[in-house]
PDB file of N, CA and C in Angstrom:
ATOM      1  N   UNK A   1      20.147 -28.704  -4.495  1.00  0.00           N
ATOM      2  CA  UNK A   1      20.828 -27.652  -5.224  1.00  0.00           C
ATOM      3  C   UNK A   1      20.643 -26.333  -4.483  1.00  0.00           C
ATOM      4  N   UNK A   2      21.603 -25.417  -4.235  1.00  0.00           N
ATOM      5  CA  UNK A   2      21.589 -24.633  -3.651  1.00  0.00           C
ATOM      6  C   UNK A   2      21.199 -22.906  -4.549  1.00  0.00           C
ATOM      7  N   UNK A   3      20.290 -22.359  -4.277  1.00  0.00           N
ATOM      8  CA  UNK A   3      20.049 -21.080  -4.788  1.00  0.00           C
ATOM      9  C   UNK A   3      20.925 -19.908  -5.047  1.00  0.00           C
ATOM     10  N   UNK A   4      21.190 -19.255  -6.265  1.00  0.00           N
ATOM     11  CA  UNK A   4      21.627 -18.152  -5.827  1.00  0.00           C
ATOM     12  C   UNK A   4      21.110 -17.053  -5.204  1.00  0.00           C
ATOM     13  N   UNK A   5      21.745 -16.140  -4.837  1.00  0.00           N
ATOM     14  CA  UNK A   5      21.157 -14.993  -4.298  1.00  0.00           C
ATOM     15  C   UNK A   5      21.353 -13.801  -5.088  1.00  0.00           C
ATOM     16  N   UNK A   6      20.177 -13.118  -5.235  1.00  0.00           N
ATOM     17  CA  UNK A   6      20.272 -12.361  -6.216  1.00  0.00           C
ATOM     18  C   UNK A   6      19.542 -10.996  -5.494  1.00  0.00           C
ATOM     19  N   UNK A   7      20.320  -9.929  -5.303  1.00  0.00           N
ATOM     20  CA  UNK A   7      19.951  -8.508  -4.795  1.00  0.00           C
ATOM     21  C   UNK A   7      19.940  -7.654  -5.978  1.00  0.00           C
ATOM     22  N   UNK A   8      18.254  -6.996  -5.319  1.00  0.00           N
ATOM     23  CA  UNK A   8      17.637  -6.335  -6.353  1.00  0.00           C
ATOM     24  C   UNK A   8      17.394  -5.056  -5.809  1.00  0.00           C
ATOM     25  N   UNK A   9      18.188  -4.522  -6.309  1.00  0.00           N
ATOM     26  CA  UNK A   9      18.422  -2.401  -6.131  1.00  0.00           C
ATOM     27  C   UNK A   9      17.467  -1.661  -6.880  1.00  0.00           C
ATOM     28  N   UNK A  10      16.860  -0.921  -5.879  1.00  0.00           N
ATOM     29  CA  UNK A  10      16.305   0.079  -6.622  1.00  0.00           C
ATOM     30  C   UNK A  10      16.151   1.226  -5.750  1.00  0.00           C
ATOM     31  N   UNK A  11      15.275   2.424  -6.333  1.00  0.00           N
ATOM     32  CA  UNK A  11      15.208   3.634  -6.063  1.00  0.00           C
ATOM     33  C   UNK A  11      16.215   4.632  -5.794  1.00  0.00           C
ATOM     34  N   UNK A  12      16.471   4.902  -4.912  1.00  0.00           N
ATOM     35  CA  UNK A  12      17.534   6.251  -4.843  1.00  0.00           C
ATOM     36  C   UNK A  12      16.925   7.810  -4.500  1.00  0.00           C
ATOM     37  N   UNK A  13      18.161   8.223  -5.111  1.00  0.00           N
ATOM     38  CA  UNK A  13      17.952  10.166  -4.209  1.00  0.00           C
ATOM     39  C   UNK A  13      17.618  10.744  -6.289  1.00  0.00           C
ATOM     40  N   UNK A  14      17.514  10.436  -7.423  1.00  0.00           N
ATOM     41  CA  UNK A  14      16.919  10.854  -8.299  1.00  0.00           C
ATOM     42  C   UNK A  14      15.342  10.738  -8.187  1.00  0.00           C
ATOM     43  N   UNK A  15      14.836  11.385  -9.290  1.00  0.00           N
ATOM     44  CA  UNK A  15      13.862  11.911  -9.188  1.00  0.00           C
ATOM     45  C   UNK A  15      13.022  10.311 -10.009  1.00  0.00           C
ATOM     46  N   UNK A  16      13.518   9.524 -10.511  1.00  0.00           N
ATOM     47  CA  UNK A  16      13.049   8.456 -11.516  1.00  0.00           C
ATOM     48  C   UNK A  16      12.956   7.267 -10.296  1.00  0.00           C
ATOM     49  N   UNK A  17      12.752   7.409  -9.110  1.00  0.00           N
ATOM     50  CA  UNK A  17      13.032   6.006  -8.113  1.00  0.00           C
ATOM     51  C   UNK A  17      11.732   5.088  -8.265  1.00  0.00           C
ATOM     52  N   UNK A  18      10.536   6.006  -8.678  1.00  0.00           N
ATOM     53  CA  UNK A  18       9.529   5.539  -8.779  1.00  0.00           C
ATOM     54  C   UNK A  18       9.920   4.434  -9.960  1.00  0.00           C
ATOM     55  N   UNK A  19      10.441   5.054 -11.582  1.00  0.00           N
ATOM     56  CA  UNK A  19      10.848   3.760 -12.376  1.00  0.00           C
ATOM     57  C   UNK A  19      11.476   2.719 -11.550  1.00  0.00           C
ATOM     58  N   UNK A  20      12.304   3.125 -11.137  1.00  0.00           N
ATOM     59  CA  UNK A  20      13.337   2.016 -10.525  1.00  0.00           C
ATOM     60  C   UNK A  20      12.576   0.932  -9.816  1.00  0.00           C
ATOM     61  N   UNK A  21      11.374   1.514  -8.567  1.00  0.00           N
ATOM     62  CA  UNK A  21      11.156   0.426  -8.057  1.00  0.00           C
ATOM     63  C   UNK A  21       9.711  -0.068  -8.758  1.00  0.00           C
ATOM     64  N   UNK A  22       9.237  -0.027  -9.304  1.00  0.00           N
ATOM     65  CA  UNK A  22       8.585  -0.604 -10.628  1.00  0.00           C
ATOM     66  C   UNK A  22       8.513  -1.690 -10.955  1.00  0.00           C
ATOM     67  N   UNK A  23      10.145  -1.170 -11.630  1.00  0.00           N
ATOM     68  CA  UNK A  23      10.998  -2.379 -12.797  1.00  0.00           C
ATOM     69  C   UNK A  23      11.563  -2.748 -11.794  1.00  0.00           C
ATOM     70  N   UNK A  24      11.855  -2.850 -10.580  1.00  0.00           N
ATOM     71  CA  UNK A  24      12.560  -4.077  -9.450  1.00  0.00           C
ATOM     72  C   UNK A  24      11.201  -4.628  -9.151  1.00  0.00           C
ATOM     73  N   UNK A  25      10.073  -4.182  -9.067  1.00  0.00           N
ATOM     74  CA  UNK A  25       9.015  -4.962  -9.289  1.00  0.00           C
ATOM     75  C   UNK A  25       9.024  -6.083  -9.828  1.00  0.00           C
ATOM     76  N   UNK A  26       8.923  -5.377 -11.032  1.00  0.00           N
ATOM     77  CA  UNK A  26       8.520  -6.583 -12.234  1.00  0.00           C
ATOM     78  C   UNK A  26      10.012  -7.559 -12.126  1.00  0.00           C
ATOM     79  N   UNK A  27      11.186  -7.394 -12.042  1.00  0.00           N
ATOM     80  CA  UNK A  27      12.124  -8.037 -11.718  1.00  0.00           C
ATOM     81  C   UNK A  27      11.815  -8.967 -11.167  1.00  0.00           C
ATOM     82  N   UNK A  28      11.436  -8.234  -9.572  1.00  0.00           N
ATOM     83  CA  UNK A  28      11.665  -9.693  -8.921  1.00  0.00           C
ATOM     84  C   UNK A  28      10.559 -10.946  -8.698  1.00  0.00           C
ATOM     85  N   UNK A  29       9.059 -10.027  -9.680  1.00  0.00           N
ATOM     86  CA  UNK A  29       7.780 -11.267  -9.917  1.00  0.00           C
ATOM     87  C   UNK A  29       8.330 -12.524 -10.708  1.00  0.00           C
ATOM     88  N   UNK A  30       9.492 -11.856 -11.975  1.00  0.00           N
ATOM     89  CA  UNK A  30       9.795 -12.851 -12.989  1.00  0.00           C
ATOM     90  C   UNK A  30      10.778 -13.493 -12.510  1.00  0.00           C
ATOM     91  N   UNK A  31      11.812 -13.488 -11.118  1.00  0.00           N
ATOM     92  CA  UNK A  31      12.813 -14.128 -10.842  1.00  0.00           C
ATOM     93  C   UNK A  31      12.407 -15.963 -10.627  1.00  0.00           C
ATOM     94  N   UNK A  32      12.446 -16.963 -10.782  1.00  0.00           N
ATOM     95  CA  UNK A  32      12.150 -18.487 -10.250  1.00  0.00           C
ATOM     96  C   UNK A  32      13.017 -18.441  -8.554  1.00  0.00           C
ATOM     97  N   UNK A  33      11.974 -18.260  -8.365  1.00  0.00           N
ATOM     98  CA  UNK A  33      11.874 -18.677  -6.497  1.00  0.00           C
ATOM     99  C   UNK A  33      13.042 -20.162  -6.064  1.00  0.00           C
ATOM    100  N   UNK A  34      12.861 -20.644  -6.807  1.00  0.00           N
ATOM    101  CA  UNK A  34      13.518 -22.208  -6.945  1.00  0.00           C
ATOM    102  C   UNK A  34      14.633 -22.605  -7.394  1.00  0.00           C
ATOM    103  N   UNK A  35      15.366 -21.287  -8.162  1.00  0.00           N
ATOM    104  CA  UNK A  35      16.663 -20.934  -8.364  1.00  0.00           C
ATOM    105  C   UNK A  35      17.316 -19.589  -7.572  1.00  0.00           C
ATOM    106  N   UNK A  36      16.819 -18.654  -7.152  1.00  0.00           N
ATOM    107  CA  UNK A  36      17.116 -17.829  -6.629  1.00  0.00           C
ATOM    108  C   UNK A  36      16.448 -17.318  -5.538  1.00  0.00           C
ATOM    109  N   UNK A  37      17.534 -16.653  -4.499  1.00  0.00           N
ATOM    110  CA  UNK A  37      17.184 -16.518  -3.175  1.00  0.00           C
ATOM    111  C   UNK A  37      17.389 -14.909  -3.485  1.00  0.00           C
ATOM    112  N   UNK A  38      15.631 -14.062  -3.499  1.00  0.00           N
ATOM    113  CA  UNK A  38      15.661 -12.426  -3.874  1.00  0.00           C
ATOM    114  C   UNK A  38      15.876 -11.947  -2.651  1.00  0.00           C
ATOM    115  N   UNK A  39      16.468 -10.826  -2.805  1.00  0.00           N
ATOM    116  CA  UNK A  39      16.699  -9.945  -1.607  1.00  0.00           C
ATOM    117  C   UNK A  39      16.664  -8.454  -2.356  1.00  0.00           C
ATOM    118  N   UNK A  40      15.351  -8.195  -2.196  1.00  0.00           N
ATOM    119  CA  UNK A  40      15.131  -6.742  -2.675  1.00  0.00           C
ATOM    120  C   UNK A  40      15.963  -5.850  -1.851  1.00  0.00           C
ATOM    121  N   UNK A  41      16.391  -4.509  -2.289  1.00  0.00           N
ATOM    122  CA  UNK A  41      17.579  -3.684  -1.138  1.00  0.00           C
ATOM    123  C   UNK A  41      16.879  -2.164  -1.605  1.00  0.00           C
ATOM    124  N   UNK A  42      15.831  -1.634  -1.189  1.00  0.00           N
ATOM    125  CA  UNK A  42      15.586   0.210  -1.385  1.00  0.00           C
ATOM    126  C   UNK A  42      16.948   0.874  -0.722  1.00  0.00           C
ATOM    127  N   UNK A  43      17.219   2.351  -1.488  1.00  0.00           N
ATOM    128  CA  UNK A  43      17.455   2.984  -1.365  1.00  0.00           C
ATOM    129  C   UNK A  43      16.893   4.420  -1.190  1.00  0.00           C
ATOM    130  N   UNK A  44      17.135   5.076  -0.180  1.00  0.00           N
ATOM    131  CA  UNK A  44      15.844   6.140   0.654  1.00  0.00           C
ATOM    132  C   UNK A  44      16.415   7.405  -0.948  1.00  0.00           C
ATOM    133  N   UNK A  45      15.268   8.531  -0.433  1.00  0.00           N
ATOM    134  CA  UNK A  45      15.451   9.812  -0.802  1.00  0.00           C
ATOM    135  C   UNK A  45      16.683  10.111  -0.689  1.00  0.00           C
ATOM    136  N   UNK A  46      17.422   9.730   0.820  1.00  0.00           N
ATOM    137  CA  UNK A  46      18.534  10.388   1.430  1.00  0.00           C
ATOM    138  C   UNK A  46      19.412  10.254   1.058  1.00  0.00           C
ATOM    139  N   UNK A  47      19.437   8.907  -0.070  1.00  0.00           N
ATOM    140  CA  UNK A  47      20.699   7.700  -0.522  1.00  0.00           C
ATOM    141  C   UNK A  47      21.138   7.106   0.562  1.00  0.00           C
ATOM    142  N   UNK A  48      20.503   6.502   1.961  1.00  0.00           N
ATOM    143  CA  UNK A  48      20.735   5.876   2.582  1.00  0.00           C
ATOM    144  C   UNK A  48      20.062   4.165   2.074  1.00  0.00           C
ATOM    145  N   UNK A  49      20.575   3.102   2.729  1.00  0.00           N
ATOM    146  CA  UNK A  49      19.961   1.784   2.051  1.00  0.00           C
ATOM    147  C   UNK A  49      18.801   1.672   3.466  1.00  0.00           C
ATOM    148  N   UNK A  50      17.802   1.659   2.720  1.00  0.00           N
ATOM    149  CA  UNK A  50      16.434   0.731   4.056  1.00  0.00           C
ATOM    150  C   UNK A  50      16.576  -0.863   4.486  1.00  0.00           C
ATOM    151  N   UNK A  51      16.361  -0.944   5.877  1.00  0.00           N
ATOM    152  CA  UNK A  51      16.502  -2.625   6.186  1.00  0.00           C
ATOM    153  C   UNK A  51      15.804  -3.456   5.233  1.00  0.00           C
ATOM    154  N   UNK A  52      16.100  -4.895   4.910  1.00  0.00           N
ATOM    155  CA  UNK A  52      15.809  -5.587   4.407  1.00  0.00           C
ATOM    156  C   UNK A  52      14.311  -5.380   4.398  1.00  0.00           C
ATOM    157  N   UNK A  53      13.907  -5.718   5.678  1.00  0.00           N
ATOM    158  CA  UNK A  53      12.566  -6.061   5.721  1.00  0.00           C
ATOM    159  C   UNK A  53      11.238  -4.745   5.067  1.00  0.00           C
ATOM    160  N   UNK A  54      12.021  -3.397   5.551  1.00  0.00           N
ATOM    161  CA  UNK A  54      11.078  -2.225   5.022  1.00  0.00           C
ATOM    162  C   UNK A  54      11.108  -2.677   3.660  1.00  0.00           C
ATOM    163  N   UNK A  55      12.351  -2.997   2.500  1.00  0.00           N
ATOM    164  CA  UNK A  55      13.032  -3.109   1.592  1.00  0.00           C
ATOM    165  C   UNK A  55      11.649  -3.660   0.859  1.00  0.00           C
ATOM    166  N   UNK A  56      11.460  -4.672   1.616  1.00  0.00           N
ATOM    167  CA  UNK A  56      10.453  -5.806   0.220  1.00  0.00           C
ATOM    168  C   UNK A  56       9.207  -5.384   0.924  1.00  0.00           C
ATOM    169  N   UNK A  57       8.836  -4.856   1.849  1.00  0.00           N
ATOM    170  CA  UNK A  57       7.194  -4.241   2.103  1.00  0.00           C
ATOM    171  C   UNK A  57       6.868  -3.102   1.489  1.00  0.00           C
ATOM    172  N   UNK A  58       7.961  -1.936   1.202  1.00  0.00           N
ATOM    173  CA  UNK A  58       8.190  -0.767  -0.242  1.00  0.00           C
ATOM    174  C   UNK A  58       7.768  -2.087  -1.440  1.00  0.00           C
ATOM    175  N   UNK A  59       8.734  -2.716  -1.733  1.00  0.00           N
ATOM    176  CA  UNK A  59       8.285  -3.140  -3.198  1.00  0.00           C
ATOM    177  C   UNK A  59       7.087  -3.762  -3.224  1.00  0.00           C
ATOM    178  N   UNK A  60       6.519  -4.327  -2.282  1.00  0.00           N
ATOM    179  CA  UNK A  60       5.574  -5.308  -2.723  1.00  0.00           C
ATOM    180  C   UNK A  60       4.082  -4.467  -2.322  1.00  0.00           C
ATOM    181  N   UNK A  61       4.220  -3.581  -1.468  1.00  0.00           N
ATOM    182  CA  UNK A  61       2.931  -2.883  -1.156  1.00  0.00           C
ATOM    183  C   UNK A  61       2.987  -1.467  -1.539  1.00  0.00           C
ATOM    184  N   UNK A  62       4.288  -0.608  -2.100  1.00  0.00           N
ATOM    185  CA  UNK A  62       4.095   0.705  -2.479  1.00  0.00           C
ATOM    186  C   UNK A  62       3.533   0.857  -3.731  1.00  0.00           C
ATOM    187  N   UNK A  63       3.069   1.642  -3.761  1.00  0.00           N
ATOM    188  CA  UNK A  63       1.786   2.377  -4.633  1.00  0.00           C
ATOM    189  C   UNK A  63       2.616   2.205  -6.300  1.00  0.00           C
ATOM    190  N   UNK A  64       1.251   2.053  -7.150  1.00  0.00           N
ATOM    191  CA  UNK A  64       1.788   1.543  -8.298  1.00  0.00           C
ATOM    192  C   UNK A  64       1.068   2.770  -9.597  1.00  0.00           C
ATOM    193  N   UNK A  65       2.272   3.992  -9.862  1.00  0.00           N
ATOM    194  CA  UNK A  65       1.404   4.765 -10.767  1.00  0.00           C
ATOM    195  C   UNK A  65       0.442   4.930 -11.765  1.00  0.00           C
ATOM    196  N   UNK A  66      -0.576   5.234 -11.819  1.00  0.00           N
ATOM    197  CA  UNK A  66      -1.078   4.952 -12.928  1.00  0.00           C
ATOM    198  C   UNK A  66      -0.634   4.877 -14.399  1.00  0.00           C
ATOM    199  N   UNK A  67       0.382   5.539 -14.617  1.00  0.00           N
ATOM    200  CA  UNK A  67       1.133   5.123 -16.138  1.00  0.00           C
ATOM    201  C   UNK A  67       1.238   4.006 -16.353  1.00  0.00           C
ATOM    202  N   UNK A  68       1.936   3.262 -15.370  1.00  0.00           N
ATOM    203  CA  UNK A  68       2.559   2.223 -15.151  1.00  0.00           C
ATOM    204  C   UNK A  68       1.679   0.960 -15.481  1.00  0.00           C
ATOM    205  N   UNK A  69       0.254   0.673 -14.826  1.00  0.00           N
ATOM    206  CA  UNK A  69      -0.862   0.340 -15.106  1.00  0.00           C
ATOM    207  C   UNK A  69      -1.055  -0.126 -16.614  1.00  0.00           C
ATOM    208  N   UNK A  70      -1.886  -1.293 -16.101  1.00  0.00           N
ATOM    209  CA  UNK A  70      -2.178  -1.692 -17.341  1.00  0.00           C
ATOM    210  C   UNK A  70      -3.979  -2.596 -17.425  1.00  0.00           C
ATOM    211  N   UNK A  71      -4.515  -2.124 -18.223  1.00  0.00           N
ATOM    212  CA  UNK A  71      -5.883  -2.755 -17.961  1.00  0.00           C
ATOM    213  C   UNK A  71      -6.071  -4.070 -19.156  1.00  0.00           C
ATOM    214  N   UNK A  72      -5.015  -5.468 -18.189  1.00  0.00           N
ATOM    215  CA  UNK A  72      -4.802  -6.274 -18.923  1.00  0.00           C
ATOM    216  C   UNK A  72      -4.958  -7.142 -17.724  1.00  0.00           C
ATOM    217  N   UNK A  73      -4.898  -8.920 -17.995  1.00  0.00           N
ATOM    218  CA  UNK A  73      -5.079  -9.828 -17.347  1.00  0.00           C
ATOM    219  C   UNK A  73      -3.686  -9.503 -16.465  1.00  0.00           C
ATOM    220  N   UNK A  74      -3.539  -9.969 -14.622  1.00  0.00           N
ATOM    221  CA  UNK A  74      -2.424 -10.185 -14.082  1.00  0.00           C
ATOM    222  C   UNK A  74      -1.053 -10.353 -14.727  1.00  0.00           C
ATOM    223  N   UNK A  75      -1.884 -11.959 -15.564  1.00  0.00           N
ATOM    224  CA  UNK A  75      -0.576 -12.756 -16.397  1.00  0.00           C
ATOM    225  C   UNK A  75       0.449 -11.706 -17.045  1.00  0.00           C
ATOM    226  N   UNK A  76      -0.093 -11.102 -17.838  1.00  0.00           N
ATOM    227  CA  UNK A  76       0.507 -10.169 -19.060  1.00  0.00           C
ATOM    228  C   UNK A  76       0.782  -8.931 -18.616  1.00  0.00           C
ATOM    229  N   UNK A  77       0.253  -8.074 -17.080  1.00  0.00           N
ATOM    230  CA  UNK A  77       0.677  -6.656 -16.801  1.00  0.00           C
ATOM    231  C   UNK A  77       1.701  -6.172 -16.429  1.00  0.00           C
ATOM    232  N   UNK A  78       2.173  -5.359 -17.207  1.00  0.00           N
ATOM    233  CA  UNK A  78       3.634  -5.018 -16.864  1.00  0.00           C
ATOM    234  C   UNK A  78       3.903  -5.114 -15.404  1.00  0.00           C
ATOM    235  N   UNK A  79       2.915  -4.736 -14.857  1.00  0.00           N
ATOM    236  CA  UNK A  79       2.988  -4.736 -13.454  1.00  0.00           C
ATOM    237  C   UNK A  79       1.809  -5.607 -12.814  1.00  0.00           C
ATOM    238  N   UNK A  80       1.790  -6.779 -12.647  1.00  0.00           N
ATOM    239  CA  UNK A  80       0.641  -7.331 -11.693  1.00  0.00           C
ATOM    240  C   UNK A  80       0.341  -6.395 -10.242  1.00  0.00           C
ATOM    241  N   UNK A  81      -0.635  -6.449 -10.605  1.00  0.00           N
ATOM    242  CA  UNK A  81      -1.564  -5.763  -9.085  1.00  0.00           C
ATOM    243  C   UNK A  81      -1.949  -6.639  -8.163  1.00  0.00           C
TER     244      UNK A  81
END
């Protein structure tokens, strides 16, 4: 069976990019790997799009605010760390 592909946008030239890439976070932890082929896609300050590859090393290693945080098991954090 073949996967879909599913591109996951976030950030931008607003001031909320930090939400955005967050919740493309948490997006793309909950996507099934086994049905879908993710392709995270940032968008700079500039509103230019970043290469793929910067794309998912932003989501998966940029800094995670403390709001955002949660002092709960992995399983259940809005945001796994």
């Amino acid at each position: 069976m073949s996967r879909k592909r599913v591109v996951v946008l976030y950030g931008g030239r607003s001031v909320e990019r930090e939400v955005s890439r967050v919740s493309a976070r948490t997006i793309v932890a909950a996507l099934d790997r086994a049905k879908y082929d993710v392709i995270p896609l940032a968008v700079g300050e500039d509103g230019r799009f970043l290469p793929a590859e910067d794309s998912a090393k932003l989501l998966a290693e940029g800094f995670v605010p403390e709001r955002f945080r949660r002092a709960e098991p992995e399983s259940t954090a809005v945001v796994p760390l």
